[in-house]
N, C-alpha and C. Protein backbone atom coordinates (compact mmCIF):
# COMPACT_ATOMS: atom_id res chain seq x y z
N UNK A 1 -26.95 35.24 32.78
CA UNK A 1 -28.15 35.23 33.62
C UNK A 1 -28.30 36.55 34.37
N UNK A 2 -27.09 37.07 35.18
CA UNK A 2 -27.39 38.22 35.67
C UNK A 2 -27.95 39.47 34.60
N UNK A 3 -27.35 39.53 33.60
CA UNK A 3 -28.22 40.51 32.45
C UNK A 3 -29.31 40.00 32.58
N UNK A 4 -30.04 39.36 32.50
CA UNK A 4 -31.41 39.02 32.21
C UNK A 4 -32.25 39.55 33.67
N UNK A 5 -31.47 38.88 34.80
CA UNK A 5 -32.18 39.88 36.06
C UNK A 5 -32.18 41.16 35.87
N UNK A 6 -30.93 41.99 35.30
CA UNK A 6 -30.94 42.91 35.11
C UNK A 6 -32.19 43.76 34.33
N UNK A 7 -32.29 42.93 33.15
CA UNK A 7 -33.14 43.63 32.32
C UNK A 7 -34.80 43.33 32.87
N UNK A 8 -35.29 42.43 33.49
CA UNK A 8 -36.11 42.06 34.31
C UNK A 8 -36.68 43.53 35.35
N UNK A 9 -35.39 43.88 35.82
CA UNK A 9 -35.66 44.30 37.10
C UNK A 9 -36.25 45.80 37.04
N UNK A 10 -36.33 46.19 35.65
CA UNK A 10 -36.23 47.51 34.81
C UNK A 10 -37.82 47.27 34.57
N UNK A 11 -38.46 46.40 35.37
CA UNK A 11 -40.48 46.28 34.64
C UNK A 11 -40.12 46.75 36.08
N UNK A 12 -42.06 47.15 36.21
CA UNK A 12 -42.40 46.80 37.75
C UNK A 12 -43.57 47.10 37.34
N UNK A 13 -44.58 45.78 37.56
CA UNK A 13 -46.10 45.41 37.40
C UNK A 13 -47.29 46.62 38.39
N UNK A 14 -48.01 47.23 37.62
CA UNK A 14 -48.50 48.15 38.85
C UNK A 14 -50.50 47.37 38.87
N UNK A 15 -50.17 46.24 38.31
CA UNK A 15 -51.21 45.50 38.73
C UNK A 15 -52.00 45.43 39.70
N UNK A 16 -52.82 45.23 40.32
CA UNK A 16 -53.35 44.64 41.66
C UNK A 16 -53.30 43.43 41.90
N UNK A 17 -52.84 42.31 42.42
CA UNK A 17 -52.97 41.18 42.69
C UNK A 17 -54.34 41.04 43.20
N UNK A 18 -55.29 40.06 42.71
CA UNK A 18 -56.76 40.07 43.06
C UNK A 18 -56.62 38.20 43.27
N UNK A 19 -57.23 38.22 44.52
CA UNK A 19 -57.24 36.78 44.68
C UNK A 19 -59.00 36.18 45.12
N UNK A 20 -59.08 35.35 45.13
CA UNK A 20 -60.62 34.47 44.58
C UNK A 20 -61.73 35.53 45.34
N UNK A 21 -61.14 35.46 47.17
CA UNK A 21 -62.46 36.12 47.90
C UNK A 21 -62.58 37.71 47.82
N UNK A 22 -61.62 38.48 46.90
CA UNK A 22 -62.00 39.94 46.52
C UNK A 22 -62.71 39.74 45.20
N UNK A 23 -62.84 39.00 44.70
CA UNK A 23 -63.56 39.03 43.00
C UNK A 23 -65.07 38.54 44.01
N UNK A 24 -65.25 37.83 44.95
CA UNK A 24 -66.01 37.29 44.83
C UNK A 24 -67.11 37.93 46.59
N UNK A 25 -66.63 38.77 46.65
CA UNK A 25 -67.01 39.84 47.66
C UNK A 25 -68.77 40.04 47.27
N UNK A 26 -69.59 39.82 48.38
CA UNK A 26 -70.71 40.52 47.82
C UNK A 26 -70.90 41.60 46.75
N UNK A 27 -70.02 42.88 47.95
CA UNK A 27 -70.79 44.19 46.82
C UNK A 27 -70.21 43.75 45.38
N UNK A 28 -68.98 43.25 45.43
CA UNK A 28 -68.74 43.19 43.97
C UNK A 28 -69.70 42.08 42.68
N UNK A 29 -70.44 41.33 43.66
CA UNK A 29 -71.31 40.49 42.35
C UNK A 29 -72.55 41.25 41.65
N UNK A 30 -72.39 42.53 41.95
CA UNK A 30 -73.03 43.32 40.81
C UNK A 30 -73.18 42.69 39.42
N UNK A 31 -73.85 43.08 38.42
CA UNK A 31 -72.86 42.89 37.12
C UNK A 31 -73.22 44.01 36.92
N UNK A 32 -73.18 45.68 37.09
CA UNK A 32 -72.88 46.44 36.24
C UNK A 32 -71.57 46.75 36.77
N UNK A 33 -71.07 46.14 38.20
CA UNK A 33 -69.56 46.01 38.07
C UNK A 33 -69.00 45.46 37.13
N UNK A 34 -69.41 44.54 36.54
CA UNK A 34 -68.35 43.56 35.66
C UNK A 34 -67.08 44.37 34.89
N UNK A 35 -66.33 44.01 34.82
CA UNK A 35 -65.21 44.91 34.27
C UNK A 35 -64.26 46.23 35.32
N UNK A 36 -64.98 46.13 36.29
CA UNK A 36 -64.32 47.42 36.96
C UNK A 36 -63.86 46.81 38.73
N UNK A 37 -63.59 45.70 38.56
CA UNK A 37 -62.88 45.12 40.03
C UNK A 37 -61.04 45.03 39.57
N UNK A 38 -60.60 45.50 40.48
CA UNK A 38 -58.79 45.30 40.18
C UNK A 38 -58.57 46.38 39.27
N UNK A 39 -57.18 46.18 38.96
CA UNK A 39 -56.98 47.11 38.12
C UNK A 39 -57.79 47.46 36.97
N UNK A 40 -58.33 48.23 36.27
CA UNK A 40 -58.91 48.23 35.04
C UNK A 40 -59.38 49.49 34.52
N UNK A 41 -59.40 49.89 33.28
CA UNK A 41 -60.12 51.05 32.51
C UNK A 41 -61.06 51.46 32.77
N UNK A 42 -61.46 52.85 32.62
CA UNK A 42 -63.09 53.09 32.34
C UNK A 42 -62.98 53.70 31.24
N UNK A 43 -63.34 52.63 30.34
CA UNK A 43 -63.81 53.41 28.57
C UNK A 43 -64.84 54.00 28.42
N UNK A 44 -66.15 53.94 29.59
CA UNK A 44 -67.43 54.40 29.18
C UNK A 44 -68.10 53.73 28.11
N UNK A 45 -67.99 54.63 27.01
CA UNK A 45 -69.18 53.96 25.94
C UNK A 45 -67.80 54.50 24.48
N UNK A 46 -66.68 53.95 24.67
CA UNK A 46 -65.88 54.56 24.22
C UNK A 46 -65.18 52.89 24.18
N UNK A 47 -63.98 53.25 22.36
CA UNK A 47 -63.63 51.44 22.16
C UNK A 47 -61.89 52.31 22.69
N UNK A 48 -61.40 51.26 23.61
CA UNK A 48 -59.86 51.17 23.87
C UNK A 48 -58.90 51.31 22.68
N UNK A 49 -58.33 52.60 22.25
CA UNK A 49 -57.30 52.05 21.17
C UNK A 49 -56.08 51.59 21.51
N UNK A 50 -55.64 50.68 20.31
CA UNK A 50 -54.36 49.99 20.50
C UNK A 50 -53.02 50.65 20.74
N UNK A 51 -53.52 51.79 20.04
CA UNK A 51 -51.95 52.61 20.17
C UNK A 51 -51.94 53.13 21.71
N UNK A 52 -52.68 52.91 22.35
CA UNK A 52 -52.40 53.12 23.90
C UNK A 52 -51.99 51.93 24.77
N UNK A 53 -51.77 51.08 24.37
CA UNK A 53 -51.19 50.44 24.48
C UNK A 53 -49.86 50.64 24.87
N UNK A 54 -48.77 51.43 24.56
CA UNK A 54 -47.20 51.27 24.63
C UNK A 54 -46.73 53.09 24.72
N UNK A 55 -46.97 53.53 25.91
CA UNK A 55 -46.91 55.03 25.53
C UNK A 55 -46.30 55.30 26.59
N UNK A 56 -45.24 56.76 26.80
CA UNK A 56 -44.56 56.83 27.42
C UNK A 56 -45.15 57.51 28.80
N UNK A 57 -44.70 58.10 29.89
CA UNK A 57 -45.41 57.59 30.80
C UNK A 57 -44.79 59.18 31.78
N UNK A 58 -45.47 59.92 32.88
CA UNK A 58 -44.75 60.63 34.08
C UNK A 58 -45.48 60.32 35.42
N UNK A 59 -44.54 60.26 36.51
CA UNK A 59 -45.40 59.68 37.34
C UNK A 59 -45.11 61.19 38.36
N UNK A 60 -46.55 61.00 39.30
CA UNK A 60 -46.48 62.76 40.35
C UNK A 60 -46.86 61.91 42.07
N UNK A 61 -45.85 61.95 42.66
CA UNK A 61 -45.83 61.58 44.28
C UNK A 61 -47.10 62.55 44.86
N UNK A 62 -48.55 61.96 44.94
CA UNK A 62 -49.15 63.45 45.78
C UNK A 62 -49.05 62.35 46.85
N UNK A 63 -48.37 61.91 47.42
CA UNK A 63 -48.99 60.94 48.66
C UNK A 63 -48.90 61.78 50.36
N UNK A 64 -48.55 63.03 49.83
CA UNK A 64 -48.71 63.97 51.39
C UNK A 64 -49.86 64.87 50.83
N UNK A 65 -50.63 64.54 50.05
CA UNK A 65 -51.45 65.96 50.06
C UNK A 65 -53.21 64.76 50.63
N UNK A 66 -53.86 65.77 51.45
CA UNK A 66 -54.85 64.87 52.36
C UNK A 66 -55.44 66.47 52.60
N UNK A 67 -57.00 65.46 52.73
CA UNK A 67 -57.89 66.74 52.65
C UNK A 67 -58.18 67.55 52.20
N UNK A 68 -57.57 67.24 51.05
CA UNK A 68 -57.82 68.90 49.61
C UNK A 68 -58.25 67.77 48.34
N UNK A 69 -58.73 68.52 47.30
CA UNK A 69 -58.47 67.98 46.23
C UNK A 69 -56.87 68.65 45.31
N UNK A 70 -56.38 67.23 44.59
CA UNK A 70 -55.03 67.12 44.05
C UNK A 70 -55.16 68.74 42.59
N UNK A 71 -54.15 69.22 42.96
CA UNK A 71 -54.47 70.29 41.78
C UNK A 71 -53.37 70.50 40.93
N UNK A 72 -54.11 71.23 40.27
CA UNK A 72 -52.79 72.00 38.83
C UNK A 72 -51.19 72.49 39.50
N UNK A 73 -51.25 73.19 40.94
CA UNK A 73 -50.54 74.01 41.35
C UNK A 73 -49.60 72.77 42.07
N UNK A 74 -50.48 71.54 42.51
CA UNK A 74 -49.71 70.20 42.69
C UNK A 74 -48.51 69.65 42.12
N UNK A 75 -48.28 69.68 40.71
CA UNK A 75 -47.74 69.04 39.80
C UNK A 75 -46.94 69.81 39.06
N UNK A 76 -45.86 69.31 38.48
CA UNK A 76 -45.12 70.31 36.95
C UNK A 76 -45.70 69.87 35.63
N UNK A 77 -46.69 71.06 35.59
CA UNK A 77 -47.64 70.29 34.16
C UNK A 77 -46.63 70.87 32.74
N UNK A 78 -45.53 71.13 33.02
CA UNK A 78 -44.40 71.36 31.88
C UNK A 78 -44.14 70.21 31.48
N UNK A 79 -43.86 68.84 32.51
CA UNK A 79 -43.30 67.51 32.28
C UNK A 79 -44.39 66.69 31.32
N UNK A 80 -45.58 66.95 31.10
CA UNK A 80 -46.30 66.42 30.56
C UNK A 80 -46.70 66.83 28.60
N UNK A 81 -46.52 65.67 27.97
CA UNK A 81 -46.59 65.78 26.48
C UNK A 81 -47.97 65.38 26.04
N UNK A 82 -47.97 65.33 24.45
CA UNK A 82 -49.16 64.81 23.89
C UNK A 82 -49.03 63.24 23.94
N UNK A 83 -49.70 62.81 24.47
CA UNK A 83 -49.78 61.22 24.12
C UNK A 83 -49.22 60.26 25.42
N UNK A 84 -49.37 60.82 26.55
CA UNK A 84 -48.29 60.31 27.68
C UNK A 84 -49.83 59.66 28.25
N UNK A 85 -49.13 58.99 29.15
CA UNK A 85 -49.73 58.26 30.29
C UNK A 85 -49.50 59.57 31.79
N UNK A 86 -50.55 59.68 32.58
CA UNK A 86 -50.06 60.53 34.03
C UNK A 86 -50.35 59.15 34.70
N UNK A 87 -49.47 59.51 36.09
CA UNK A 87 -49.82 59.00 36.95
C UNK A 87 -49.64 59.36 38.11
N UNK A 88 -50.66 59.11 39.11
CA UNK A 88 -50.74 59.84 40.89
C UNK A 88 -50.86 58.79 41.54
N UNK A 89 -49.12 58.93 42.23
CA UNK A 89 -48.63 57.81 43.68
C UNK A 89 -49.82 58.84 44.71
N UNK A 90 -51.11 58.19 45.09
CA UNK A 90 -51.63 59.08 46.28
C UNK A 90 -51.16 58.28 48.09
N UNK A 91 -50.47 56.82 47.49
CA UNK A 91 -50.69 55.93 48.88
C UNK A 91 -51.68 55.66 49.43
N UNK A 92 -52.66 55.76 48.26
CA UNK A 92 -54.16 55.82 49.03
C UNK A 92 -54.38 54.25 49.57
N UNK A 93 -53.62 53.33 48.30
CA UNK A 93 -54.36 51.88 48.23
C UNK A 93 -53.56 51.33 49.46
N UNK A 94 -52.54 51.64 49.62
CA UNK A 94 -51.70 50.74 50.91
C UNK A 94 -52.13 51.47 52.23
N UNK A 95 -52.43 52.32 52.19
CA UNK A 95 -53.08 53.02 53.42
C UNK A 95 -54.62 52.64 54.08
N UNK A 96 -55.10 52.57 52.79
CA UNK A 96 -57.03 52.18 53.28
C UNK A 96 -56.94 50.54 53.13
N UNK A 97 -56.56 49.79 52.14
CA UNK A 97 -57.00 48.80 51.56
C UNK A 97 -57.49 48.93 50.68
N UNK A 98 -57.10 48.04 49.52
CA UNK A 98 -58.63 47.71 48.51
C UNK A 98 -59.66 47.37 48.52
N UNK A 99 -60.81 47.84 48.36
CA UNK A 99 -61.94 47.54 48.64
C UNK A 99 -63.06 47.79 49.99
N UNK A 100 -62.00 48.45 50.67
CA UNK A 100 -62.47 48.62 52.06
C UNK A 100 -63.61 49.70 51.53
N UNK A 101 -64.70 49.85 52.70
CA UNK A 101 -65.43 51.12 52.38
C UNK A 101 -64.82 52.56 52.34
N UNK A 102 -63.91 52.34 53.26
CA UNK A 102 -62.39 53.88 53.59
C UNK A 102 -61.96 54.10 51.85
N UNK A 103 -61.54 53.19 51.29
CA UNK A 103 -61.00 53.04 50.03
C UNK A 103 -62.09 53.60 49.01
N UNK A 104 -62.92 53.12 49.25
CA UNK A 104 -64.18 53.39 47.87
C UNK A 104 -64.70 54.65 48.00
N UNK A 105 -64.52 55.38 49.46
CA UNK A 105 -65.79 56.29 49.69
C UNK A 105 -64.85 57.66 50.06
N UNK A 106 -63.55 57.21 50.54
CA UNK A 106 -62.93 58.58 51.05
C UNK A 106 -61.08 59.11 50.17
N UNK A 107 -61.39 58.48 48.91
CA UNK A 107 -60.26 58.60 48.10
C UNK A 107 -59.33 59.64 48.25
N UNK A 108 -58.37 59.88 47.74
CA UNK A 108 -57.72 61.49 47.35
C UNK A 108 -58.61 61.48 45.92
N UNK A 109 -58.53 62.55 45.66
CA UNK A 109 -59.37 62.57 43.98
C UNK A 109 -58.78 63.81 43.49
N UNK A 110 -58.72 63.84 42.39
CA UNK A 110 -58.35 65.52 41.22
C UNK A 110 -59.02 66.46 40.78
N UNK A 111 -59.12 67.58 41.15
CA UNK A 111 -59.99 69.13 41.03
C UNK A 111 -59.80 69.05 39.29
N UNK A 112 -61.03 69.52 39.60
CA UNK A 112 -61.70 69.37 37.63
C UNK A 112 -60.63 70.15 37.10
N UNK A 113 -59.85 71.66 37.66
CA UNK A 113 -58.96 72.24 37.12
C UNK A 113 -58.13 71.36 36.64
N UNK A 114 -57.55 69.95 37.37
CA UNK A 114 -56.38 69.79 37.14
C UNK A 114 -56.68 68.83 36.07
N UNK A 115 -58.24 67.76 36.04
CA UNK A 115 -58.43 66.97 34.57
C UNK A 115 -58.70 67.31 33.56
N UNK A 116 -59.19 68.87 33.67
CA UNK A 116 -59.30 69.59 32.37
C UNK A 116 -58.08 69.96 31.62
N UNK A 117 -56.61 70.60 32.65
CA UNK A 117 -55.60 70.49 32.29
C UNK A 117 -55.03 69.32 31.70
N UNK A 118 -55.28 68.38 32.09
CA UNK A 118 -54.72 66.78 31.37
C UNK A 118 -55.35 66.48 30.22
N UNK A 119 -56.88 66.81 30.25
CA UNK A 119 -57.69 66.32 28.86
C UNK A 119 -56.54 67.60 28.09
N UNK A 120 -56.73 69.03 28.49
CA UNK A 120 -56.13 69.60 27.29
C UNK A 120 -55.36 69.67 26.67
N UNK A 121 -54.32 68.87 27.83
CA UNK A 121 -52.94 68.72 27.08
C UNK A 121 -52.91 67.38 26.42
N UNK A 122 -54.01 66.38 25.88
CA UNK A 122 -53.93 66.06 24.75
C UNK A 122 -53.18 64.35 25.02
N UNK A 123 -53.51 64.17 26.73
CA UNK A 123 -53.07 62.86 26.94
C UNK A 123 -53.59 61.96 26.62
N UNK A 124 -53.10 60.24 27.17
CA UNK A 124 -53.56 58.92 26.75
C UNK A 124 -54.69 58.80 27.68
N UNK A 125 -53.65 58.37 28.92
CA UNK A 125 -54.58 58.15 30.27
C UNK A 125 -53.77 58.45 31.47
N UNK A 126 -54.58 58.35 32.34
CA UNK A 126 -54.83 58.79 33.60
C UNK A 126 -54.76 58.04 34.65
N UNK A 127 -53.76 57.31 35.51
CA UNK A 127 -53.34 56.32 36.62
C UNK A 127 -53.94 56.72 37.55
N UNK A 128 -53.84 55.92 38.13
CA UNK A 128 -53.91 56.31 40.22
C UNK A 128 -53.87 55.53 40.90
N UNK A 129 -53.41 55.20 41.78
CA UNK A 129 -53.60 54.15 42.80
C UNK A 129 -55.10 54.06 43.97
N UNK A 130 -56.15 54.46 43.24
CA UNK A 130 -57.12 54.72 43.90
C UNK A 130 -58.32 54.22 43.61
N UNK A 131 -59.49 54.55 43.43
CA UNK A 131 -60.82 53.57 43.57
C UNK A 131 -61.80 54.99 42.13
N UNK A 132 -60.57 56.10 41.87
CA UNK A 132 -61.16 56.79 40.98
C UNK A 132 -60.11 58.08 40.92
N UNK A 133 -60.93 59.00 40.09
CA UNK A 133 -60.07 60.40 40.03
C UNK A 133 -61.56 61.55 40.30
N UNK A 134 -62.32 60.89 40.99
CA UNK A 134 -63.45 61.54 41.47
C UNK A 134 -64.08 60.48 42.75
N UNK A 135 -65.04 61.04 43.37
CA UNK A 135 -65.57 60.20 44.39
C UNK A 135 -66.98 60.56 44.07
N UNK A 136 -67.60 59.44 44.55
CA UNK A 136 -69.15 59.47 44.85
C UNK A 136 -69.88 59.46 43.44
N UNK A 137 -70.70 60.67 43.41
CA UNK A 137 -71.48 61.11 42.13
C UNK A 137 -70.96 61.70 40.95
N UNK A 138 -69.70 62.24 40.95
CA UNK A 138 -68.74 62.71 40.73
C UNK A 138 -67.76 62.03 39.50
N UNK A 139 -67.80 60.44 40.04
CA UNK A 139 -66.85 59.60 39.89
C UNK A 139 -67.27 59.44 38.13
N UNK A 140 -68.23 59.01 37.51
CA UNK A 140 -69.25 58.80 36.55
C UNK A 140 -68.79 59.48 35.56
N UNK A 141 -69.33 60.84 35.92
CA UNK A 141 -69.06 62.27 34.76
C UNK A 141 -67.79 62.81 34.87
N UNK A 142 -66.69 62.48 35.86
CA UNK A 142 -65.24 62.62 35.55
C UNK A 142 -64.82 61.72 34.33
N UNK A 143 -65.44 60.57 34.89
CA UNK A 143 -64.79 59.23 33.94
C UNK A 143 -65.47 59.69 32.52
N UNK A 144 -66.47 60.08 32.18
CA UNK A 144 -66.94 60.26 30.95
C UNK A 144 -66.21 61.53 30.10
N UNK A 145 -65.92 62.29 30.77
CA UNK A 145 -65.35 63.72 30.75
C UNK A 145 -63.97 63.32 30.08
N UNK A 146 -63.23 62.54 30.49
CA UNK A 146 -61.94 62.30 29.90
C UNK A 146 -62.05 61.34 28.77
N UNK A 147 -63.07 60.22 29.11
CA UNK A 147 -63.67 59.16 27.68
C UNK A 147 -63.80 59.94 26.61
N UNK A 148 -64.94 61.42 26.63
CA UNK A 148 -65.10 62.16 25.56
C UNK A 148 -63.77 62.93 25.03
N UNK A 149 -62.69 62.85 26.17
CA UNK A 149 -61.79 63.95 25.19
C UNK A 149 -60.81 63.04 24.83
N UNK A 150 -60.63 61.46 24.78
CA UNK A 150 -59.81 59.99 24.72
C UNK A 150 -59.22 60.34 25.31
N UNK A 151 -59.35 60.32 26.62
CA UNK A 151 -58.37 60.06 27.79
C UNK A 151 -59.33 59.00 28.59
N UNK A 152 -58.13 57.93 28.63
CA UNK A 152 -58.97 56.52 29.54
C UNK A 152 -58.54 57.22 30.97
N UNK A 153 -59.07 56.55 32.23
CA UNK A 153 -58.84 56.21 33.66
C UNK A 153 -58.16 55.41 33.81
N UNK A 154 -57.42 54.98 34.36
CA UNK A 154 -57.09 53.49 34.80
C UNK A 154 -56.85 53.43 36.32
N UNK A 155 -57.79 53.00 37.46
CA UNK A 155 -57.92 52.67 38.95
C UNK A 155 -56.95 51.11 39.35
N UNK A 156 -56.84 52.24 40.65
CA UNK A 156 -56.65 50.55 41.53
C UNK A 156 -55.26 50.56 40.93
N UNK A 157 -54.11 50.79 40.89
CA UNK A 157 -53.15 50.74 40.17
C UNK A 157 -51.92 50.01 41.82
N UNK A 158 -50.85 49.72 41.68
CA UNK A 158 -50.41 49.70 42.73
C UNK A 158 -48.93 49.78 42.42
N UNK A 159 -48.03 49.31 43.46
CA UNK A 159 -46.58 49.62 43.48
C UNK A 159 -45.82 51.09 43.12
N UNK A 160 -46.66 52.02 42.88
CA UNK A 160 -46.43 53.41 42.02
C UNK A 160 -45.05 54.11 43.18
N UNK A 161 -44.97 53.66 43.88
CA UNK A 161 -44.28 54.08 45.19
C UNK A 161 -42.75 53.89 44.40
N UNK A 162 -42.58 52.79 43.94
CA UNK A 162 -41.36 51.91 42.95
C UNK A 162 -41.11 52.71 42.38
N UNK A 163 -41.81 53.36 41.83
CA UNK A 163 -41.40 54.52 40.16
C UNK A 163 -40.84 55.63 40.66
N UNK A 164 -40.04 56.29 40.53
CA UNK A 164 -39.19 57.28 40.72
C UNK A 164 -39.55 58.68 39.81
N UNK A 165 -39.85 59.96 40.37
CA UNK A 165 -40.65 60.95 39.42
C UNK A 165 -39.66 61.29 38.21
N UNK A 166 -38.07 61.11 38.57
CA UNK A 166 -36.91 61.45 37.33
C UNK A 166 -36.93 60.65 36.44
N UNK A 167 -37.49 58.80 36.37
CA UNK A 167 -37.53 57.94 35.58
C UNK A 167 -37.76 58.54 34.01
N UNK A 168 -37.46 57.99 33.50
CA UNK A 168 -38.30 57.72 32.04
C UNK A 168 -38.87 56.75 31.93
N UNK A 169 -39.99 56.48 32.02
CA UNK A 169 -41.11 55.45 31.69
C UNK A 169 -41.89 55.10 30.73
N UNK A 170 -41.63 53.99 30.60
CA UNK A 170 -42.82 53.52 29.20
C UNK A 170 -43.99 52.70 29.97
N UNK A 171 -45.06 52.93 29.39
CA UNK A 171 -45.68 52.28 30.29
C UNK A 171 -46.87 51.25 28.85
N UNK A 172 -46.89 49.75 29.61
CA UNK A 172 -47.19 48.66 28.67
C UNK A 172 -48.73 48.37 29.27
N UNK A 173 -49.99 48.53 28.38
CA UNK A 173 -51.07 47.90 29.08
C UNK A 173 -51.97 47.12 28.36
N UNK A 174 -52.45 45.94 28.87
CA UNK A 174 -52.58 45.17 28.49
C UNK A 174 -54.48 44.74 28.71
N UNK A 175 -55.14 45.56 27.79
CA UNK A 175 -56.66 45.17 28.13
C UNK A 175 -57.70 43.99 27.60
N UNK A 176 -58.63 43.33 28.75
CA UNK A 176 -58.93 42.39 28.05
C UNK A 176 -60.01 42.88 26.56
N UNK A 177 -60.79 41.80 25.82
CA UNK A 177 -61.04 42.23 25.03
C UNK A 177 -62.20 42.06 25.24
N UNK A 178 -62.90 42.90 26.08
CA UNK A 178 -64.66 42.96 26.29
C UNK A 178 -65.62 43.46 25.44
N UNK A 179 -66.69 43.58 25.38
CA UNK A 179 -67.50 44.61 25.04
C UNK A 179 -68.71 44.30 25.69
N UNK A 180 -69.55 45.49 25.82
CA UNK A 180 -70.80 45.82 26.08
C UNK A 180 -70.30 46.16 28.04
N UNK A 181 -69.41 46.53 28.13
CA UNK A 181 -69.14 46.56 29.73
C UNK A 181 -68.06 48.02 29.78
N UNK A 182 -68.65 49.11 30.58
CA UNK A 182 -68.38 49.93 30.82
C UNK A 182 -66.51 50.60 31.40
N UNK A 183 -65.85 48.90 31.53
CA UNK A 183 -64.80 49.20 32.49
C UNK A 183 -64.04 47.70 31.63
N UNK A 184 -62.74 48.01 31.61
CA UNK A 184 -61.56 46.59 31.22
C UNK A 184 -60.88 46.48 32.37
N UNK A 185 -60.74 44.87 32.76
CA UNK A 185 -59.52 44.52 33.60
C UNK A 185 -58.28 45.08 32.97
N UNK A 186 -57.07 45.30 33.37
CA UNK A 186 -56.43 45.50 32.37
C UNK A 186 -54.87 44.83 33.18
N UNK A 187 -53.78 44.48 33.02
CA UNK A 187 -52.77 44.61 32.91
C UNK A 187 -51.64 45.61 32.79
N UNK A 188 -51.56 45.80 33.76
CA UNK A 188 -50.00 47.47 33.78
C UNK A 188 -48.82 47.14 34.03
N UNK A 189 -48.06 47.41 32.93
CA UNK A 189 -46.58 47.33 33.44
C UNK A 189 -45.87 48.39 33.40
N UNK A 190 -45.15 49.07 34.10
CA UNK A 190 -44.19 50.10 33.95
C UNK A 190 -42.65 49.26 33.65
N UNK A 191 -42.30 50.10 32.62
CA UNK A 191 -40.51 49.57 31.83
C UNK A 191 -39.49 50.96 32.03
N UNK A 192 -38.96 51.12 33.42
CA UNK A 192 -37.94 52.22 33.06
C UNK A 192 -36.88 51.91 31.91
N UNK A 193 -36.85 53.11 31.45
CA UNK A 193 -36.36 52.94 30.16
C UNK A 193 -34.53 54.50 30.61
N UNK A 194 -33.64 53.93 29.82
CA UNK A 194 -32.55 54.58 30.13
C UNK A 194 -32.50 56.20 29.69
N UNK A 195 -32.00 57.14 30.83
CA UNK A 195 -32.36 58.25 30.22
C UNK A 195 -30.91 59.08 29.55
């Protein structure tokens, strides 16, 4: 039994826990929200492939950088391969709340330098613990910007604090199977894996 905790203890869900009265929040009964409350993708006008599904993973602590946008000069963009998952601990979500207006409207977000660097280097997708990797008007044509070069988004992410930047990570995601909707709930698991 203790092996099994053991091997257990090696996930850590970066889900959002969403319970009845955040799904069911005014602003959120949009429906061109549908698909984009809690954790979830922005595919755009773009189909989710499967092989992204199970891909290995680096995670980047910006959770002291405030008042700037997150940049190239931020990060060791050496650590990053073709086909990886990124991800940015900003502390944004445990700091504002989910859903709060603080949360939606005053994010940390990433200087086009640094998503152009990620589209070029030929990644999966793109984490964050945040409400986007752009704000405002912004938010839209970032998200499309990485759709066109197949790099998904994935918002709202949480626990990223857990992940350790030396880890080796695989990271498992799990999207529902929508269509005609701009954004997937999705399912995240991070699996440190032995290095």
């Amino acid at each position: 039994m203790s092996g099994r905790s053991h091997h257990l203890s090696r996930k850590t869900d970066l889900t959002l826990p969403l319970a009845r009265e955040m799904i069911a929040a005014p602003e959120k009964s949009d429906s061109s929200l549908f698909g984009h409350i809690g954790t979830h993708f922005d595919v755009m006008d773009r189909k989710f492939p499967l092989s992204y599904t199970e891909v290995p993973a680096v995670v980047y602590d910006v959770s002291s950088i405030r008042g700037r946008d997150i940049g190239k000069e931020d990060i060791d963009l050496s650590r990053i391969e073709p086909g990886m998952a990124v991800l940015f601990h900003t502390g944004f979500l445990e700091e504002a709340g989910y859903g709060t207006p603080l949360y939606r409207k005053e994010h940390p977000q990433l200087s086009f330098d640094l998503i152009r660097a990620l589209t070029d280097a030929h990644i999966s997708l793109i984490g964050i613990d945040a409400a986007g990797i752009r704000r405002g008007k912004e938010h839209t044509p970032a998200d499309q910007y990485c759709a066109d070069h197949d790099v998904f988004v994935i918002e709202n992410l949480c626990n990223l604090s857990q992940l350790d930047e030396k880890e080796c990570i695989l990271l498992h995601t799990y999207p529902m199977n929508l269509i005609g909707t701009t954004g997937i709930p999705c399912r995240v698991i991070a699996e440190r894996k032995p290095l």
